[in-house]
Protein backbone atom coordinates (compact mmCIF):
# COMPACT_ATOMS: atom_id res chain seq x y z
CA UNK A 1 -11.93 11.79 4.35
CA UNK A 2 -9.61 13.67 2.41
CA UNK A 3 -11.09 16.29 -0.33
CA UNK A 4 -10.89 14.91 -4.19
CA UNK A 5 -12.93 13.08 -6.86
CA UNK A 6 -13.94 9.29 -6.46
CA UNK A 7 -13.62 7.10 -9.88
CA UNK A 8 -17.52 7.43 -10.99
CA UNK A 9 -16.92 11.28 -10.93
CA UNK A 10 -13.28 11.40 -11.71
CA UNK A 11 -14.39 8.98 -15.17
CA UNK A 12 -17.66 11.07 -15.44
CA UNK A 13 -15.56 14.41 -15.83
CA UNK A 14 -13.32 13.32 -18.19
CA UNK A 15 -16.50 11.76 -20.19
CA UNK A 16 -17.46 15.16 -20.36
CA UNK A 17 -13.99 16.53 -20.97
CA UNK A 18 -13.74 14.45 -23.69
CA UNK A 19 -17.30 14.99 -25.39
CA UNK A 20 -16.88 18.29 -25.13
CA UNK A 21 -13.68 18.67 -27.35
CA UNK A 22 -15.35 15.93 -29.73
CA UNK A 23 -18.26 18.49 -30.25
CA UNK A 24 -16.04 21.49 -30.65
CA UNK A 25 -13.85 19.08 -33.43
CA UNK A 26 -17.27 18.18 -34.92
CA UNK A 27 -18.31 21.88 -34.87
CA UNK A 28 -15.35 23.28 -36.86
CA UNK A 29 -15.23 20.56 -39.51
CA UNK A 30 -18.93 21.43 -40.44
CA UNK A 31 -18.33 25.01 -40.33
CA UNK A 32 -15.10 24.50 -42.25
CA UNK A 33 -13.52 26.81 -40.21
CA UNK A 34 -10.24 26.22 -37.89
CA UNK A 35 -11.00 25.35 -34.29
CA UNK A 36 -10.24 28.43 -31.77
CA UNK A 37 -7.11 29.62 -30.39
CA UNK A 38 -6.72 27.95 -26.77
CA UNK A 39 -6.51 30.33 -24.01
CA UNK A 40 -2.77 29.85 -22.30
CA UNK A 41 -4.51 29.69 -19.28
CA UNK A 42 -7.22 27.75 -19.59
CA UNK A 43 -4.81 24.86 -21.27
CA UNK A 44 -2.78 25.49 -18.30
CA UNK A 45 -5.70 24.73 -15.94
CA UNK A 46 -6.86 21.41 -17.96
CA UNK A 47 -3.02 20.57 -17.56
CA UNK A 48 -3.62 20.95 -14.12
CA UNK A 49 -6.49 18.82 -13.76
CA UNK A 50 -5.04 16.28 -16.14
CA UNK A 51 -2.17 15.81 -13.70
CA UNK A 52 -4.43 15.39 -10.52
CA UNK A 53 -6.60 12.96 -12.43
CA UNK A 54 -3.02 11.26 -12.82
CA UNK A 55 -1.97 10.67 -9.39
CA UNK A 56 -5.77 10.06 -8.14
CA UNK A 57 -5.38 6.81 -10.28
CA UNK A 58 -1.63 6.11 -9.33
CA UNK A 59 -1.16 2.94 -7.78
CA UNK A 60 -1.67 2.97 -4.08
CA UNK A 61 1.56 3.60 -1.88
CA UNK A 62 3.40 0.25 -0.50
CA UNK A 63 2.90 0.80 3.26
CA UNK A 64 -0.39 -1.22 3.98
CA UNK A 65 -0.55 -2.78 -0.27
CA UNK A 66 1.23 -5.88 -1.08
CA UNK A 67 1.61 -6.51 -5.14
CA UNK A 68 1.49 -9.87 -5.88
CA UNK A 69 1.49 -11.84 -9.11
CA UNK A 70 0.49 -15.36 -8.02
CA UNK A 71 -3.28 -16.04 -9.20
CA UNK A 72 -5.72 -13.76 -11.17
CA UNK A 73 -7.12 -12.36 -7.44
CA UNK A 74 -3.91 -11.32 -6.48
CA UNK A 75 -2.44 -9.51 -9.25
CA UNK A 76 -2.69 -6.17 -8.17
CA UNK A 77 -2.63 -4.04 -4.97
CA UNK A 78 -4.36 -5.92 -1.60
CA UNK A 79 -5.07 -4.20 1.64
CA UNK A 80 -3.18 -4.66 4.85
CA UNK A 81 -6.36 -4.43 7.13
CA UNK A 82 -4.12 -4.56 10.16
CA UNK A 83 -2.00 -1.71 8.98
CA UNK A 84 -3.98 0.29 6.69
CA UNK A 85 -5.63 3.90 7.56
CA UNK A 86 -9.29 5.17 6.14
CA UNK A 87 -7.75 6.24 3.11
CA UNK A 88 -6.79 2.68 2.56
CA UNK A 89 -9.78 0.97 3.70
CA UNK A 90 -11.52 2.98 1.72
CA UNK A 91 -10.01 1.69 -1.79
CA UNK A 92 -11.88 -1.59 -0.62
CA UNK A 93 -14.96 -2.62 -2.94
CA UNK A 94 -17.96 -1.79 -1.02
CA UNK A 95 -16.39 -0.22 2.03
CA UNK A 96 -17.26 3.67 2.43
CA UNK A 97 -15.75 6.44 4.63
CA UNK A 98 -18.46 5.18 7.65
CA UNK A 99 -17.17 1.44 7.45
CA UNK A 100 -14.14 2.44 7.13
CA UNK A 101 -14.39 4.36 10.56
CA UNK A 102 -15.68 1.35 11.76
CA UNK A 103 -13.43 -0.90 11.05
CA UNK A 104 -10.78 1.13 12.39
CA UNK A 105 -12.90 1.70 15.66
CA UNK A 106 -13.22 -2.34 16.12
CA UNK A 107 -9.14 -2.76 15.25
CA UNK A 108 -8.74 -0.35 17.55
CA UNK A 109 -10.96 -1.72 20.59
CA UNK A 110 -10.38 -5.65 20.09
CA UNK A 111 -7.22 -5.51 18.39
CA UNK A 112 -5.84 -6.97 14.94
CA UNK A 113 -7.78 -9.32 12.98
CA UNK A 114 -6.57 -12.57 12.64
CA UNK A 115 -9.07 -14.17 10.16
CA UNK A 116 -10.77 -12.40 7.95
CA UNK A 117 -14.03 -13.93 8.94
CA UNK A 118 -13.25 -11.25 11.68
CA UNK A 119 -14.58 -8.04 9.76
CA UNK A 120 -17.69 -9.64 9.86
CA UNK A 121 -17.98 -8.67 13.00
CA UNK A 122 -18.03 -4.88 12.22
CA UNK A 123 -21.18 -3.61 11.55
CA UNK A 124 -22.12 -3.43 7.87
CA UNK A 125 -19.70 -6.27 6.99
CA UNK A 126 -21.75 -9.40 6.50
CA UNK A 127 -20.36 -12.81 4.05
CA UNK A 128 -21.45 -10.91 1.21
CA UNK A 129 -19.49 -8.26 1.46
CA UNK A 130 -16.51 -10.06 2.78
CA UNK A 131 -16.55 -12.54 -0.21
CA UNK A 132 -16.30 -9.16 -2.38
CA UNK A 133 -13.64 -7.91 -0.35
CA UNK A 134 -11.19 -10.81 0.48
CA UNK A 135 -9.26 -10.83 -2.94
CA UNK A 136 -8.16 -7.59 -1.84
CA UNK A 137 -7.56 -7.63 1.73
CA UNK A 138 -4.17 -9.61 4.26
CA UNK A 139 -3.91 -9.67 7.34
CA UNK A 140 0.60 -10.19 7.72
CA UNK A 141 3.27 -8.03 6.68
């Protein structure tokens, strides 16, 4: 697994981003005094962070994601689960860095799936979890 946030933390750091320059507004309104002078630096650094908070949330690159517009499941980015890496895999709902792994493990020992009733057989995967992932998951170019 590559380094970098996940969306709970990535939305729970700019939560606190945010509350923190709504208390130091708050702060120099009731002290009637102008907020501080912004360290270069420092606005340089949350300019930094802003932009990698950017491209975490950019859409996912094309190779394994197909956008669609046809139905409500579709619209959006769906997982080539024949093609796709851990990275990729990952970005399913419910699927982790270990299920990932494994469903990369199975591909790799029994070849490509050719139903998606197939993941099931990876461990982990059961019809629950399938049913949560299959809106977001192909199988064909």
């Amino acid at each position: 697994m590559r380094g970098g946030f996940h969306g709970l933390q990535i939305k729970a750091a700019v939560w606190l981003a945010v509350t923190f320059l709504v208390g130091m507004a708050i702060r120099g309104y009731q002290a009637q005094k102008p907020l501080p002078e912004v360290d270069p630096a420092l606005a340089r650094r949350f300019q930094a962070i802003a932009d990698s908070l950017n491209r975490l949330s950019a859409k996912p690159a094309r190779l394994a994601m197909d956008y669609e517009s046809k139905g409500a499941e579709s619209k959006g980015w769906r997982v080539n689960i024949n093609q796709a890496d851990l990275e990729q895999l990952m970005r399913l709902p419910g699927i982790g860095e270990t299920l990932a792994k494994r469903i990369l493990a199975d591909r790799k020992e029994n070849g490509p799936f050719t139903r998606a009733e197939d993941l099931m057989r990876v461990s982990g995967i059961g019809e629950k979890k399938l049913s949560r992932m299959r809106p977001y998951i192909r199988l064909k170019e």
